[in-house]
Protein backbone atom coordinates (compact mmCIF):
# COMPACT_ATOMS: atom_id res chain seq x y z
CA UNK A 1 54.85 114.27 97.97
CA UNK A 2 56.28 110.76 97.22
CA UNK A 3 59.07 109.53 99.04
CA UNK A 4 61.64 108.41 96.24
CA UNK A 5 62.21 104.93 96.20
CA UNK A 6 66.40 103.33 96.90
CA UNK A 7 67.22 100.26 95.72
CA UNK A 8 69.05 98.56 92.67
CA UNK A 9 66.88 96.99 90.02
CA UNK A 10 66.97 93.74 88.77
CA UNK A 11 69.63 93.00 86.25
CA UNK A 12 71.86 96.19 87.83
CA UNK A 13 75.15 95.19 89.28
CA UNK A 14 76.82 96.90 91.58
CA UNK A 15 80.09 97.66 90.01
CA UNK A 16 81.99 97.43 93.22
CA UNK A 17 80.27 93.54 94.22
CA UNK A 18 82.90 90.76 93.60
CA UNK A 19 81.91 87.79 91.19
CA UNK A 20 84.56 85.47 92.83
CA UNK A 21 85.68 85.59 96.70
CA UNK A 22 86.73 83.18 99.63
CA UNK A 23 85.52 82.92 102.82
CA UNK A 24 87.44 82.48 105.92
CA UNK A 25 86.09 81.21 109.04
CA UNK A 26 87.89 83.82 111.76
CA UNK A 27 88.37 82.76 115.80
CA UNK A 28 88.63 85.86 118.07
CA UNK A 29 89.60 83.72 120.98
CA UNK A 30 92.42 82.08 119.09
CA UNK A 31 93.68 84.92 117.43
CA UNK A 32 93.90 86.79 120.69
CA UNK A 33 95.50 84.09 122.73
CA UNK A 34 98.22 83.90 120.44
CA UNK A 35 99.30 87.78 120.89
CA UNK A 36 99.25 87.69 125.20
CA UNK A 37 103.55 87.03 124.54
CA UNK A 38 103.82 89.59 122.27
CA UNK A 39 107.40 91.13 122.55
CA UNK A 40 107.15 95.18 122.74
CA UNK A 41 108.37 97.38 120.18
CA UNK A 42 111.59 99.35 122.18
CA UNK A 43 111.93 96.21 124.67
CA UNK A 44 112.89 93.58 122.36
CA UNK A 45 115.49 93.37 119.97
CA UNK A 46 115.23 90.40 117.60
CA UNK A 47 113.30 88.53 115.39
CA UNK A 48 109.82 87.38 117.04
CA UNK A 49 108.39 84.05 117.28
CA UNK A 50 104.89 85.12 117.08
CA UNK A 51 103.65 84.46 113.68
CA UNK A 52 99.96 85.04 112.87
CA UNK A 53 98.18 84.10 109.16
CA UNK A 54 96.52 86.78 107.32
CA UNK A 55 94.54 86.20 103.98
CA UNK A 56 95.11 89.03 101.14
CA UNK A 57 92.90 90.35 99.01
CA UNK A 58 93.65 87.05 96.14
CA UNK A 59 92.69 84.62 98.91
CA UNK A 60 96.47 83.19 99.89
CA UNK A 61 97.01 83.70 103.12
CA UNK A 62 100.43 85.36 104.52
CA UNK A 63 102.57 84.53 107.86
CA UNK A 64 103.69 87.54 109.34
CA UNK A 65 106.18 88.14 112.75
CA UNK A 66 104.16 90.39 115.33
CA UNK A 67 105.46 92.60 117.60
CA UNK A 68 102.98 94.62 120.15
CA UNK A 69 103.59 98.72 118.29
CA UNK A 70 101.03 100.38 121.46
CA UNK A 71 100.36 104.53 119.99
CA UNK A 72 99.34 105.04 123.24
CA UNK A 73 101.33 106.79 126.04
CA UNK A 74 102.41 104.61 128.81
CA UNK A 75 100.24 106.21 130.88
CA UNK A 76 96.57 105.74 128.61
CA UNK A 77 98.04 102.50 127.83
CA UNK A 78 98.16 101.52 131.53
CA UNK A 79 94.94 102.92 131.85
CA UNK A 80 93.31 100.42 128.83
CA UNK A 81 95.05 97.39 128.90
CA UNK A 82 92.68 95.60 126.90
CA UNK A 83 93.14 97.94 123.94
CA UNK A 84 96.84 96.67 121.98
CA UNK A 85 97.92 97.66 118.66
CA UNK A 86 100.33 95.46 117.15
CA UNK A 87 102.65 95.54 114.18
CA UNK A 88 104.02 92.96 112.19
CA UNK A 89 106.32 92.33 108.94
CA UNK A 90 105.66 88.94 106.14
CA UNK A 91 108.03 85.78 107.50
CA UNK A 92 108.76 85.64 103.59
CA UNK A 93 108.61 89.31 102.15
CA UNK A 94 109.73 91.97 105.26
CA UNK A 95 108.75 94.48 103.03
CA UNK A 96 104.90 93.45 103.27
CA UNK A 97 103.57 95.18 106.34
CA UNK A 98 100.25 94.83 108.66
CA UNK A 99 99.15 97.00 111.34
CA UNK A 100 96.06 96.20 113.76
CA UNK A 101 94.37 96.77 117.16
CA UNK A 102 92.14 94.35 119.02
């Protein structure tokens, strides 16, 4: 029995492939360094100075205030240090949210 062959043939187009995109060049290092002063969610009370630049989907990019948001209990969270989640609201829209771990 033949194995059936996968693949797309020529002239098919994925439907979900985008004709027009921007690529971002993304430092790990940098990005991390910039969260170690992170004020905690339930510690701090203000507005934080950590800003951090996200692009959206159309290519601008958005500043947005971070606060460290752990879902860990203090006592996993102790136990993984390296693992943060973080939580953070647009410096010009505070209705336009992010959420991410590193």
């Amino acid at each position: 029995m033949e194995k059936p062959r996968l693949g797309i043939s020529e002239g098919v187009r994925k439907s979900n492939m985008p004709s027009d995109y921007k690529l971002f060049e993304f430092d790990y290092t940098k990005f991390k360094s910039k969260l170690i002063n992170v004020p905690k969610r339930g510690e701090f009370f203000g507005q934080s100075s950590v800003i951090v630049s996200v692009p959206n989907p159309d290519g601008t990019l958005t500043d947005y205030r971070i606060i460290e948001a752990s879902n860990f209990e203090d006592i996993l969270q102790d136990k993984f240090p390296e693992i943060r989640s973080f939580a953070g609201n647009a410096v010009d829209n505070s209705g336009s949210v992010i959420r991410f771990s590193v």
